[in-house]
C-alpha atoms as a PDB file:
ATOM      1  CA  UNK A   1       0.000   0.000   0.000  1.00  0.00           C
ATOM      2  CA  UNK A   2       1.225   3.439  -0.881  1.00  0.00           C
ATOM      3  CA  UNK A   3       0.749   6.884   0.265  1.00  0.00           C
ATOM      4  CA  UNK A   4      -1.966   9.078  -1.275  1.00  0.00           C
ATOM      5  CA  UNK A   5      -2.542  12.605  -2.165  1.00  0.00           C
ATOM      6  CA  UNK A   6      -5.482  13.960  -3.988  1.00  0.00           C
ATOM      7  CA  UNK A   7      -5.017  16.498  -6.214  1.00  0.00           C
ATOM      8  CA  UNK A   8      -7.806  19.480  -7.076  1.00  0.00           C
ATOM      9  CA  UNK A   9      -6.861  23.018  -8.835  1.00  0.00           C
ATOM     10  CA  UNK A  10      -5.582  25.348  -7.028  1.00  0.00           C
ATOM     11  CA  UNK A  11      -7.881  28.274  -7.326  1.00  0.00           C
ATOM     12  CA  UNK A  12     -10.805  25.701  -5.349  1.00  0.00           C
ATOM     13  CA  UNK A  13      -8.670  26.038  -2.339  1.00  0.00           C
ATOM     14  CA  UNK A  14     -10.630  27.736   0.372  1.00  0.00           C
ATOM     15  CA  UNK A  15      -9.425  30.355   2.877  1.00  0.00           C
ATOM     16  CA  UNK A  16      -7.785  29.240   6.047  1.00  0.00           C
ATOM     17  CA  UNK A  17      -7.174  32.342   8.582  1.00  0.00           C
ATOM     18  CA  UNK A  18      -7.779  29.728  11.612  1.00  0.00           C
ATOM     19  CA  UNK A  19      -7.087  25.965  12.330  1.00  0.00           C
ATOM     20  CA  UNK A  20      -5.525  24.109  10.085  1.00  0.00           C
ATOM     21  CA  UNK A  21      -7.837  21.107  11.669  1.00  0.00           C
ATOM     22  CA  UNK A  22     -10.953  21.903  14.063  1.00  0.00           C
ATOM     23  CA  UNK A  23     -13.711  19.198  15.487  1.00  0.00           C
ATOM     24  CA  UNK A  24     -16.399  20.762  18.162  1.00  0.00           C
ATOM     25  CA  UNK A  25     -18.306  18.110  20.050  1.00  0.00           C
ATOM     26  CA  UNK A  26     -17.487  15.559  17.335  1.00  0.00           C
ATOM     27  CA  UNK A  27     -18.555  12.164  16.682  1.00  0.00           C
ATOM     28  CA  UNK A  28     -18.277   9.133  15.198  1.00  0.00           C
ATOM     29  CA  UNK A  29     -20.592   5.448  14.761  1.00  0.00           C
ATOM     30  CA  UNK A  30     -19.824   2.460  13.023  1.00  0.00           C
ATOM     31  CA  UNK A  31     -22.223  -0.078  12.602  1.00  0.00           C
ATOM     32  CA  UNK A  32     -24.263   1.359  15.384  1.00  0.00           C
ATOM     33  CA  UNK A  33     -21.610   1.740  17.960  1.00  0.00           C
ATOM     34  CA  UNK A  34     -20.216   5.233  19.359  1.00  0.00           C
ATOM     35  CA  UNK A  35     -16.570   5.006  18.770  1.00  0.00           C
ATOM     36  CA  UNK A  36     -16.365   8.295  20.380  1.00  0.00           C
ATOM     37  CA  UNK A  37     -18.135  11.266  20.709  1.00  0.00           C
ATOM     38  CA  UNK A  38     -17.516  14.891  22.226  1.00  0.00           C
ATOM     39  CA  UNK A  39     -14.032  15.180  20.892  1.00  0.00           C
ATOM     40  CA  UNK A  40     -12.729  18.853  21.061  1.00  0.00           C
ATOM     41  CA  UNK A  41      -9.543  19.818  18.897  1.00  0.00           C
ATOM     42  CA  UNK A  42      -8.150  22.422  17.628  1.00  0.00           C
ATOM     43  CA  UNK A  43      -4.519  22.296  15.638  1.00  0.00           C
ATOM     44  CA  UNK A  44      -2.671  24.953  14.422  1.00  0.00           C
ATOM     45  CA  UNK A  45      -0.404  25.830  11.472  1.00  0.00           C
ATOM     46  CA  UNK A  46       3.188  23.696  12.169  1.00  0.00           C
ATOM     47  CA  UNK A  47       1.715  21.504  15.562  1.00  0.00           C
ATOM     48  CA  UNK A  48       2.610  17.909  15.654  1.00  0.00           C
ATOM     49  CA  UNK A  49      -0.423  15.726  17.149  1.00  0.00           C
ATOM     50  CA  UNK A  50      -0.459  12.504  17.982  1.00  0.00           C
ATOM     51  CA  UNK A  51      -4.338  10.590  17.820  1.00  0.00           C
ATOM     52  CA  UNK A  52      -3.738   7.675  20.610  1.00  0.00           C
ATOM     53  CA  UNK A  53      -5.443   4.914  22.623  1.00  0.00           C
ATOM     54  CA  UNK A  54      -6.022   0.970  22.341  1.00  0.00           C
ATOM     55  CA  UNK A  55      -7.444  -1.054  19.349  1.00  0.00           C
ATOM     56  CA  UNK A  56     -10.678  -0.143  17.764  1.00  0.00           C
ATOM     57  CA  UNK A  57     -10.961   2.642  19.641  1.00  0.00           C
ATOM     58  CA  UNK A  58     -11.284   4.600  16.647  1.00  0.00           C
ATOM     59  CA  UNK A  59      -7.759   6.245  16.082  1.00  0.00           C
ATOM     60  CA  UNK A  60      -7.618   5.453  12.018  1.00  0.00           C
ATOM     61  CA  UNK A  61     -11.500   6.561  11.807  1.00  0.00           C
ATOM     62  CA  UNK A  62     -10.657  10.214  13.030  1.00  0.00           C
ATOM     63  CA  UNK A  63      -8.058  10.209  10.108  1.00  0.00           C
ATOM     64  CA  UNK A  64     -10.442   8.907   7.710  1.00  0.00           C
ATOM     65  CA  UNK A  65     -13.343  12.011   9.020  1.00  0.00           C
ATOM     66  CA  UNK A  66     -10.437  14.235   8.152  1.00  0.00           C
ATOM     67  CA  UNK A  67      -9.672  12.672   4.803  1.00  0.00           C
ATOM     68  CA  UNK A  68     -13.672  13.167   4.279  1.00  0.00           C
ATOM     69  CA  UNK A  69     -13.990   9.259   4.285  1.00  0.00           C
ATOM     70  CA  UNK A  70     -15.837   8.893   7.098  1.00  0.00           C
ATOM     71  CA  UNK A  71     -18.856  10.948   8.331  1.00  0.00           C
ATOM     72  CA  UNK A  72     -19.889  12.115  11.510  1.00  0.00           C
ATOM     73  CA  UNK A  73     -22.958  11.176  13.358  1.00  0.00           C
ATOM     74  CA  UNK A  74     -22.632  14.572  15.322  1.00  0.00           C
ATOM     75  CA  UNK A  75     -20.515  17.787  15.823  1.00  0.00           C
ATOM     76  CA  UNK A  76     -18.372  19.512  13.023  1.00  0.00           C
ATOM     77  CA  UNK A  77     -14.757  18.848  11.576  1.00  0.00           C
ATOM     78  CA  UNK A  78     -13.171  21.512   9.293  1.00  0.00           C
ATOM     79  CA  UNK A  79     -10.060  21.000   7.127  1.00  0.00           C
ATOM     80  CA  UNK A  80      -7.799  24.509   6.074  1.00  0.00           C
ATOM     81  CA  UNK A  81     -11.337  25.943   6.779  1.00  0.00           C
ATOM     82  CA  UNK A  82     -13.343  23.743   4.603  1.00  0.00           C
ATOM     83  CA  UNK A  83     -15.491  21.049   4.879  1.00  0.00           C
ATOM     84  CA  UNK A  84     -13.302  17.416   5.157  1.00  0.00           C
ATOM     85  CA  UNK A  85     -12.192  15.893   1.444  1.00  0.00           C
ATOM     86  CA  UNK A  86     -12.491  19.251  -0.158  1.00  0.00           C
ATOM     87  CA  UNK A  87      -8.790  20.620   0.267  1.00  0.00           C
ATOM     88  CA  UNK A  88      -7.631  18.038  -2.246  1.00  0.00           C
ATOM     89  CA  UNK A  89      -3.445  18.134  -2.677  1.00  0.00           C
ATOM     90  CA  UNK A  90      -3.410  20.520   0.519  1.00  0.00           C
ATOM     91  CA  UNK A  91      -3.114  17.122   2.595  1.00  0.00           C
ATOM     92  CA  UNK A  92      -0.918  14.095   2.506  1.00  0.00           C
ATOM     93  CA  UNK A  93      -1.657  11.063   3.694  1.00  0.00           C
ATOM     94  CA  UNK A  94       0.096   7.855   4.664  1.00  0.00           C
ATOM     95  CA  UNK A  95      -1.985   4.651   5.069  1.00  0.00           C
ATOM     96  CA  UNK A  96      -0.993   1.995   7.411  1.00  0.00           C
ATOM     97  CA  UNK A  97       0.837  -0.099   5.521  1.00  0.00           C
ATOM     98  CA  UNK A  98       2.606  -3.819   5.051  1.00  0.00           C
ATOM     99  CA  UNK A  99       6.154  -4.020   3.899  1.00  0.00           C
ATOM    100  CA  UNK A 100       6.512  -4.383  -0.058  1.00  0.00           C
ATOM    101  CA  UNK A 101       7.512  -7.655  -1.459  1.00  0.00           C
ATOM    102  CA  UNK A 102      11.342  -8.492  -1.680  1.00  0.00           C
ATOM    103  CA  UNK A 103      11.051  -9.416  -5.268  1.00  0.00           C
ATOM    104  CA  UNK A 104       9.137  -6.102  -6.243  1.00  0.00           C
ATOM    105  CA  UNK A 105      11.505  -4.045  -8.530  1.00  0.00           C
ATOM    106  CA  UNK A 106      10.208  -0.487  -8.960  1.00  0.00           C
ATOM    107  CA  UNK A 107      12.320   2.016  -7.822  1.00  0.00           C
ATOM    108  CA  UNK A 108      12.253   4.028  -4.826  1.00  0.00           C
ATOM    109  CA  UNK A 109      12.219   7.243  -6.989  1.00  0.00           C
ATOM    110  CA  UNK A 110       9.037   5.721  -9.068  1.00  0.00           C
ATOM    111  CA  UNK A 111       7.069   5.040  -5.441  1.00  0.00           C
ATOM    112  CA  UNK A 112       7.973   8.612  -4.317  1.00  0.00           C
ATOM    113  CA  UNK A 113       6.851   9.844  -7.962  1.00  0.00           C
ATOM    114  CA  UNK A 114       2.813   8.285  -7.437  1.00  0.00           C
ATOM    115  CA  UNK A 115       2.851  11.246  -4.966  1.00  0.00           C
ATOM    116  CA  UNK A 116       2.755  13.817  -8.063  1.00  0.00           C
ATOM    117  CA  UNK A 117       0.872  11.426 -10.570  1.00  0.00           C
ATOM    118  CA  UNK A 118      -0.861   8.200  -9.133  1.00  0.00           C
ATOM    119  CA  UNK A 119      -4.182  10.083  -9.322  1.00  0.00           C
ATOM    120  CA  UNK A 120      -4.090   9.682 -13.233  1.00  0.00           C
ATOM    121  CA  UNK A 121      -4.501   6.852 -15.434  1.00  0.00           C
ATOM    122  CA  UNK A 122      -2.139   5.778 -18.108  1.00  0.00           C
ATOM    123  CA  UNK A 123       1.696   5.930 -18.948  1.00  0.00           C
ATOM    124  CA  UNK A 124       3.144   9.255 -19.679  1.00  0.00           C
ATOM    125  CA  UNK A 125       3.957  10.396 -23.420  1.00  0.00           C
ATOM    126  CA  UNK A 126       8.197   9.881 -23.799  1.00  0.00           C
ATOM    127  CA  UNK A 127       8.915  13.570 -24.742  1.00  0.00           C
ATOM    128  CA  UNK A 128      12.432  14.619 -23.852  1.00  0.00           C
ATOM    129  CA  UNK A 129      12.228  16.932 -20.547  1.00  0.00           C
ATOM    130  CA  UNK A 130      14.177  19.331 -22.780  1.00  0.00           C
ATOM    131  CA  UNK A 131      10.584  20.133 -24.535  1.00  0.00           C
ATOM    132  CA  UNK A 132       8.469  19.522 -21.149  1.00  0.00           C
ATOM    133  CA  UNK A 133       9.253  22.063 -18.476  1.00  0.00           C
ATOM    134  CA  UNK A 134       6.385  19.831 -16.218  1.00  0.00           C
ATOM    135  CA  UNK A 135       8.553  17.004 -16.495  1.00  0.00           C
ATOM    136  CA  UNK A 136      11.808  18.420 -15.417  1.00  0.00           C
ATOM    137  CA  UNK A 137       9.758  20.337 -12.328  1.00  0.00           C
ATOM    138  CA  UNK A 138       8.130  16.799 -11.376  1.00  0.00           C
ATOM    139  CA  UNK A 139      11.647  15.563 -11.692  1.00  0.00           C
ATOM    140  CA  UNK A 140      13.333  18.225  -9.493  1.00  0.00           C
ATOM    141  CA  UNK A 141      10.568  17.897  -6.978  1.00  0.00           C
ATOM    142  CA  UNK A 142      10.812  14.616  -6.449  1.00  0.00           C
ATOM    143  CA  UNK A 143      14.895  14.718  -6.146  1.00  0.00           C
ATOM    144  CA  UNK A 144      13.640  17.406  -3.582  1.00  0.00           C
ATOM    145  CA  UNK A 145      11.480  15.611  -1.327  1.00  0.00           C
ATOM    146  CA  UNK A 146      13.743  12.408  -1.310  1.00  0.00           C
ATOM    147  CA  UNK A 147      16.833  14.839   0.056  1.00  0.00           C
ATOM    148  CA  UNK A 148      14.332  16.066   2.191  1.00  0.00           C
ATOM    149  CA  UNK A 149      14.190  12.416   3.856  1.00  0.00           C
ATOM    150  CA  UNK A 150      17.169  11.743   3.882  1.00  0.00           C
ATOM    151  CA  UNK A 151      16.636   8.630   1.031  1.00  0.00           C
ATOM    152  CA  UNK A 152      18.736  10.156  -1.672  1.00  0.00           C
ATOM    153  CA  UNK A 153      21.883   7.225  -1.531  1.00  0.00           C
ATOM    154  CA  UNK A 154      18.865   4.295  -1.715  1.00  0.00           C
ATOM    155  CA  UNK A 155      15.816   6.050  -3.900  1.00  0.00           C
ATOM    156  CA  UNK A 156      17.020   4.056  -7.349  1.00  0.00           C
ATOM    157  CA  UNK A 157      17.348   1.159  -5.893  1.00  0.00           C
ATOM    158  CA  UNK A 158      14.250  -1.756  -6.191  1.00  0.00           C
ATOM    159  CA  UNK A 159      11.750  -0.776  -3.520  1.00  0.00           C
ATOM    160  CA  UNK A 160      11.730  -4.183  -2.658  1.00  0.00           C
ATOM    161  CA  UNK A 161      15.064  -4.373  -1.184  1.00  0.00           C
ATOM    162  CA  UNK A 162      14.994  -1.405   1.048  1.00  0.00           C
ATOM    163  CA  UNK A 163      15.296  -1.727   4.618  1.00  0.00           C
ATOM    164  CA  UNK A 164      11.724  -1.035   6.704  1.00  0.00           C
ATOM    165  CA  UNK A 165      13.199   2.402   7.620  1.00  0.00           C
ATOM    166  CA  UNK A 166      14.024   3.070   4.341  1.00  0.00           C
ATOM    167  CA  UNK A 167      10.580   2.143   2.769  1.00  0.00           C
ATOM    168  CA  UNK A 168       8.943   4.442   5.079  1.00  0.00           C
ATOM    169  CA  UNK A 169      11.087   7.436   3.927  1.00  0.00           C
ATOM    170  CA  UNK A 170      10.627   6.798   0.093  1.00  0.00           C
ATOM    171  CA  UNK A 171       6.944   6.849   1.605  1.00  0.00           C
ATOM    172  CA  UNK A 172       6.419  10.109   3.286  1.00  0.00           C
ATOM    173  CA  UNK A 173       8.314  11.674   1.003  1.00  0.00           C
ATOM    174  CA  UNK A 174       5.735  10.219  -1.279  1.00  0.00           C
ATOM    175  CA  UNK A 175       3.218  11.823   1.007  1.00  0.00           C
ATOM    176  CA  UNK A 176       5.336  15.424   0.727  1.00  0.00           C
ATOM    177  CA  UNK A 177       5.065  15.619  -3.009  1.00  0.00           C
ATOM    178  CA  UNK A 178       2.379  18.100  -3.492  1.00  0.00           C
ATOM    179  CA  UNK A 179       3.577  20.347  -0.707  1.00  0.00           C
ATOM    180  CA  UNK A 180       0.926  19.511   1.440  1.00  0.00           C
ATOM    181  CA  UNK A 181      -0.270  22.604   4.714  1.00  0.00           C
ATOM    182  CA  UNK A 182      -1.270  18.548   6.439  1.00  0.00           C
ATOM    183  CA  UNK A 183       0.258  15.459   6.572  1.00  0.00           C
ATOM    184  CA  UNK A 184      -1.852  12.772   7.914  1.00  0.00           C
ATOM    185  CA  UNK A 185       0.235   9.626   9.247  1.00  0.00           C
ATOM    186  CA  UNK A 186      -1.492   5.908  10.089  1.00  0.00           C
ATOM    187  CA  UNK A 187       1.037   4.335  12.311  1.00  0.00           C
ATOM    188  CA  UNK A 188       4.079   5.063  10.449  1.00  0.00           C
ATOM    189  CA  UNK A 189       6.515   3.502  13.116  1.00  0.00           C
ATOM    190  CA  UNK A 190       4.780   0.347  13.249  1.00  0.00           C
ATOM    191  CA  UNK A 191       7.013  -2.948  12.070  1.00  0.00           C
ATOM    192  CA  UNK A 192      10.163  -0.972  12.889  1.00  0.00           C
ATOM    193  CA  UNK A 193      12.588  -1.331  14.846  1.00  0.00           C
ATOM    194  CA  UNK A 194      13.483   0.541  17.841  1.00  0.00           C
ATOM    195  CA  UNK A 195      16.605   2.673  16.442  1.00  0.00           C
ATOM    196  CA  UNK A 196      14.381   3.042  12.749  1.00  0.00           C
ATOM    197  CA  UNK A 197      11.325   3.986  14.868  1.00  0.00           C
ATOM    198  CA  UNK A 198      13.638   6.657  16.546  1.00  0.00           C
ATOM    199  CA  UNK A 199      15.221   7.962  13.300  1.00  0.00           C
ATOM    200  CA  UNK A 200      12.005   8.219  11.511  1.00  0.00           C
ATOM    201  CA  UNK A 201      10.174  10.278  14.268  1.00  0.00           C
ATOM    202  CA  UNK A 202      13.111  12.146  14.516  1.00  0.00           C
ATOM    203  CA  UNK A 203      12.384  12.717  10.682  1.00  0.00           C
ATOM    204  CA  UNK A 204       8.625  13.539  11.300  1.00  0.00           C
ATOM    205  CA  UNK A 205       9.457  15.881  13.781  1.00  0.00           C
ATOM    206  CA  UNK A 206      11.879  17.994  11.674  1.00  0.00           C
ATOM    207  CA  UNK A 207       9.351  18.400   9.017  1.00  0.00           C
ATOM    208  CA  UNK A 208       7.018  19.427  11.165  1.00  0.00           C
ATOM    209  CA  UNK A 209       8.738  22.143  12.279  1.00  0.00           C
ATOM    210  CA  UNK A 210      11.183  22.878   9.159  1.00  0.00           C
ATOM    211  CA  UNK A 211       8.314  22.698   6.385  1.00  0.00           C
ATOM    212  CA  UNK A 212       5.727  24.111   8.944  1.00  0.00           C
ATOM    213  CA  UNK A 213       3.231  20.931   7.837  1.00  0.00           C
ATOM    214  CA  UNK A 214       0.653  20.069  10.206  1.00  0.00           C
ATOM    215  CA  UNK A 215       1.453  16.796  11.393  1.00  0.00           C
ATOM    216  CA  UNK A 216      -1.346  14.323  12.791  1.00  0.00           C
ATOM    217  CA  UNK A 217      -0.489  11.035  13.171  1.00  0.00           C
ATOM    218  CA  UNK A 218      -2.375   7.946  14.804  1.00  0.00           C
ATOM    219  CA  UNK A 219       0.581   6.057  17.090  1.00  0.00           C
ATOM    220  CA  UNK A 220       0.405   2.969  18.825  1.00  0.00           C
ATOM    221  CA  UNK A 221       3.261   4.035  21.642  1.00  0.00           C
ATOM    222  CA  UNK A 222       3.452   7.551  21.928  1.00  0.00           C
ATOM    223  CA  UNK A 223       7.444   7.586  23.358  1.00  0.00           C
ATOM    224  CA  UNK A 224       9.152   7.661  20.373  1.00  0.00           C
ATOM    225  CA  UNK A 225       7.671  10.687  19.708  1.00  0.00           C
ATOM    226  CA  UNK A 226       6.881  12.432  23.041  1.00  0.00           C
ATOM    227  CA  UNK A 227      10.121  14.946  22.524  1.00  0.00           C
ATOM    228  CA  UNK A 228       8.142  16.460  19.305  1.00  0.00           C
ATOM    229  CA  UNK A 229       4.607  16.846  20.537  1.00  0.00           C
ATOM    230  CA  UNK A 230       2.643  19.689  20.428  1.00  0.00           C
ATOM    231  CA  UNK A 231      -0.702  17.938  21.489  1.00  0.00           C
ATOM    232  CA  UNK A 232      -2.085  14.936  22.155  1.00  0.00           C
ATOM    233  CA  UNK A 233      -5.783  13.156  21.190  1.00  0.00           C
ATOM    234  CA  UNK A 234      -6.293  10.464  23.397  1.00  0.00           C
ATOM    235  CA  UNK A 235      -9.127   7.996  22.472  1.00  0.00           C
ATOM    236  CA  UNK A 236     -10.721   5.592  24.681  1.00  0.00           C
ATOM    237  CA  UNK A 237     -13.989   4.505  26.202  1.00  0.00           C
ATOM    238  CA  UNK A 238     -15.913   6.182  23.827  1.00  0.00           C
ATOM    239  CA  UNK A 239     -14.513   9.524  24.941  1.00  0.00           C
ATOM    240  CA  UNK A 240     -11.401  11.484  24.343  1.00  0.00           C
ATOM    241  CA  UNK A 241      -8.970  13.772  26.131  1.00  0.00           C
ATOM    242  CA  UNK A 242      -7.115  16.473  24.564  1.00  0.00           C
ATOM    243  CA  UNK A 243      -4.487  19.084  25.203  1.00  0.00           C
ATOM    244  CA  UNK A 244      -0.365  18.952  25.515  1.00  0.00           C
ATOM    245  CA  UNK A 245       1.456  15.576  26.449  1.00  0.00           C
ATOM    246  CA  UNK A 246       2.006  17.158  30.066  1.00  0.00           C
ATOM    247  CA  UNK A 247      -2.170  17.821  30.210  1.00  0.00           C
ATOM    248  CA  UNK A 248      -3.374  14.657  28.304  1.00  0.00           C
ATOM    249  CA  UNK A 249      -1.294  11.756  29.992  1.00  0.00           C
ATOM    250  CA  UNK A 250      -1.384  12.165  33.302  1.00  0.00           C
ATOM    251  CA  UNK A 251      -2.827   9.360  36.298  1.00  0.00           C
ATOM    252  CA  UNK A 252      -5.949  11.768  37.264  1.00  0.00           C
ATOM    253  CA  UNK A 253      -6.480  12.441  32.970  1.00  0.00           C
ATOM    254  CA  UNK A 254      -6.658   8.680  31.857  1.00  0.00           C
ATOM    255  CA  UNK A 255      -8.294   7.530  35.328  1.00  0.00           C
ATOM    256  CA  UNK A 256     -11.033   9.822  34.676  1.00  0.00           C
ATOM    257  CA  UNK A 257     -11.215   8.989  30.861  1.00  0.00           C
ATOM    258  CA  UNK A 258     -10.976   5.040  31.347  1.00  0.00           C
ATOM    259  CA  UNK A 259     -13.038   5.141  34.692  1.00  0.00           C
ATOM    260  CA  UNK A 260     -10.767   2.864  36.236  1.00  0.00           C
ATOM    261  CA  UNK A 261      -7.495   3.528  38.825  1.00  0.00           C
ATOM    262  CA  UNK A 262      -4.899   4.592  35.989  1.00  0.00           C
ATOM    263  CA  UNK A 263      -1.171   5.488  37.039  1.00  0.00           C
ATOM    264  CA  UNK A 264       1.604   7.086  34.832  1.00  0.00           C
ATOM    265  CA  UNK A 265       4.899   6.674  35.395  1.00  0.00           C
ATOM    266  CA  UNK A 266       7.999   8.034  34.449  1.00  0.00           C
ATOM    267  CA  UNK A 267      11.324   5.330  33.806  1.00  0.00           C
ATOM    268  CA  UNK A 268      14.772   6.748  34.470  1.00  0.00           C
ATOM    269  CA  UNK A 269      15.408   7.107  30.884  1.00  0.00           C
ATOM    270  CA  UNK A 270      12.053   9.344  30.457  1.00  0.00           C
ATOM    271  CA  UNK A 271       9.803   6.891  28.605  1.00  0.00           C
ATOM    272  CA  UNK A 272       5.976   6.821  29.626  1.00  0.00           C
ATOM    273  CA  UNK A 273       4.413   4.016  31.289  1.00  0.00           C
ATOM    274  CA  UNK A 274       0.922   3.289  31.854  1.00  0.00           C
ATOM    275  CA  UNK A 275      -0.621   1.070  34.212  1.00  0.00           C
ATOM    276  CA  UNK A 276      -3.964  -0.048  35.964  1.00  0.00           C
ATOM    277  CA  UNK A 277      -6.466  -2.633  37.122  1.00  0.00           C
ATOM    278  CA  UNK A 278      -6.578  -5.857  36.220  1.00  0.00           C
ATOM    279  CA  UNK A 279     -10.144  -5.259  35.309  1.00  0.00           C
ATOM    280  CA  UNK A 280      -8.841  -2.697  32.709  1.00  0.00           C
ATOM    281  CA  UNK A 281     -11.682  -3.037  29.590  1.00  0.00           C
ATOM    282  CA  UNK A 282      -8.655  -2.897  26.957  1.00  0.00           C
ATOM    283  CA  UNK A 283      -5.129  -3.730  26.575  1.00  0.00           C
ATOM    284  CA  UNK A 284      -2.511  -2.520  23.856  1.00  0.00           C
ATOM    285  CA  UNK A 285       1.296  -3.118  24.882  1.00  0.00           C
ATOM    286  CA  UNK A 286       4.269  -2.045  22.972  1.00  0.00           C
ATOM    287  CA  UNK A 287       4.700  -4.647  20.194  1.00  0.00           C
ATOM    288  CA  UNK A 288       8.346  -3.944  19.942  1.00  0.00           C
ATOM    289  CA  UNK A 289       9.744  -3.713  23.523  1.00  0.00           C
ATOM    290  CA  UNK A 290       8.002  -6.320  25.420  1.00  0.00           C
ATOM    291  CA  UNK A 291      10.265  -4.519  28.610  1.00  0.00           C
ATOM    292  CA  UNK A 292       7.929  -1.702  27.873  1.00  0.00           C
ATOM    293  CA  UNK A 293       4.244  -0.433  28.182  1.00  0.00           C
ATOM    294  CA  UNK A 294       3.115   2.118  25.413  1.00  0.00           C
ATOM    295  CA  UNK A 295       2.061   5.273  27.202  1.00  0.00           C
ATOM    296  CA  UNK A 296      -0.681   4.552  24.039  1.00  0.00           C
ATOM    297  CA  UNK A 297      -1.707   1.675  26.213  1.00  0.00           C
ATOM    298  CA  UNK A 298      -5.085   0.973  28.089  1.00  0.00           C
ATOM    299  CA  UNK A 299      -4.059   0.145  31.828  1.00  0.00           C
ATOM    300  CA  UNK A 300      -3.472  -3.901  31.953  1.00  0.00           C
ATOM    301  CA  UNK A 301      -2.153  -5.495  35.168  1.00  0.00           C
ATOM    302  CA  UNK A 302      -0.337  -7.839  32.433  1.00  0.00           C
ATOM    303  CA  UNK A 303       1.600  -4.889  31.194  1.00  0.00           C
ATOM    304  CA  UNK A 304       2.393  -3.168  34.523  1.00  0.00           C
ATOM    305  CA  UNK A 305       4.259  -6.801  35.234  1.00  0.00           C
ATOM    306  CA  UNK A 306       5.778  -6.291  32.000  1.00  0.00           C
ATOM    307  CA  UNK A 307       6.937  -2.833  32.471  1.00  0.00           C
ATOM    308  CA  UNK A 308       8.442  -3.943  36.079  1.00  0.00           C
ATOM    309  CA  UNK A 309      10.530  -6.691  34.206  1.00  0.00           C
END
């Protein structure tokens, strides 16, 4: 699966003086079940938010309300002060994905490219880039967004034999292509390692605040990318909690949000844990650090023993 931007003319794109991304007393169903409802957010030009919580709480359906994909039963979302799907190649977005298949041989460079053309259908015309000034800007934006990553030694080679880290570069540059103002992220750290999970936030983080895109980005342990965080959804229960890292996951916040005993904790080295009752209606541990408990997590006596080990 590849990244996606949708492309509309330019002179459609509506007027955004305020939030790059609002919801007021939002809410979403799914086959008749509240996955939440009430959520309050507001995200401004250059902020780096992070949507968290267990499974099927609903983390990839507030991406897909944003993308325009998935209505709301109540409240109001507005993208770059429109209504959601409407702002076209002012948003990038990166899919949860699977790694690609060893033996697949397109390029790096080609995957990247999709971000510019895989909205149309067909090959493109072979006329020299001497005689097509569009071709030799596609071409010089695409060189740009892979430096931007950092993929530029590894973009010709066969996507298929590119590291996990790598892939996921090639891929939000892919997302970059159209200069997005938002760049909407499905779990892009999970299947990676720890040190490519670290250089890849790392990554997000800088083009957050280098590029000034909006960053929101659904994440299944939020401390690989607690340093860069400018706010925080967190999704459980049916409700949500919102504000900074320091406001949003705290003991008294998720206690009152899960309606359970809820305690976070702090490790020497700075990463979050969360734990709680045994009685805990969800659990979601870090699937990379079994030592570990994602501060994403749902309290889980299991995890807390986990954590301690």
């Amino acid at each position: 699966m590849t990244a996606v931007t949708s492309g509309i003319p330019a002179q459609t794109r509506t007027d955004t003086t305020g939030p790059v991304l609002q919801l007021r007393d939002a809410g979403v169903r799914v086959g008749g079940r509240t996955l939440w409802s009430g959520v309050q957010l507001s995200i401004a030009a250059g902020e780096f938010t992070a949507v968290l919580g267990p499974n099927g709480v609903g983390k990839s359906t507030l991406i897909k309300a944003a993308l325009g994909l998935q209505p709301l039963a109540e409240g109001e979302i507005r993208v770059l002060g429109g209504a959601p799907g409407q702002a076209g190649r002012r948003v990038g977005y990166l899919p949860q994905r699977r790694s690609f298949d060893a033996s697949l041989r397109i390029r790096g460079t080609d995957i990247v490219g999709l971000g510019l053309d895989g909205d149309r259908w067909g090959v493109p015309l072979p006329v020299p880039e001497r005689f097509s000034p569009k071709r030799r800007a596609a071409r010089a934006r695409i060189a740009e967004v892979i430096e931007l990553v950092g993929a530029t030694k590894y973009a010709h080679r066969p996507i298929g034999q590119c590291s996990g880290g790598e892939q996921q570069r090639l891929l939000i540059a892919q997302a970059l292509c159209r200069k997005p103002e938002i760049l909407l992220l499905d779990e892009p750290l999970d299947s990676l390692d720890l040190p490519n999970q670290a250089a890849v936030a790392a990554l997000i983080g800088r083009i957050c605040r280098e590029e000034r895109v909006s960053v929101i980005m659904v994440a299944h342990d939020v401390n690989p990318i607690l340093g860069y965080l400018d706010r925080v959804v967190y999704l459980a229960e049916g409700g949500a909690a919102t504000g900074t890292p320091q406001e949003v996951i705290t003991s008294e916040t998720l206690t009152r949000l899960y309606g359970t005993p809820v305690e976070v904790l702090r490790t020497s080295d700075g990463r979050l844990v969360v734990v709680g009752q045994p009685e805990a209606p969800a659990r979601h541990t870090d699937r990379h650090t079994p030592g570990a408990v994602a501060a994403a997590a749902a309290p889980a006596a299991e995890g807390a023993g986990r954590a301690a080990g």
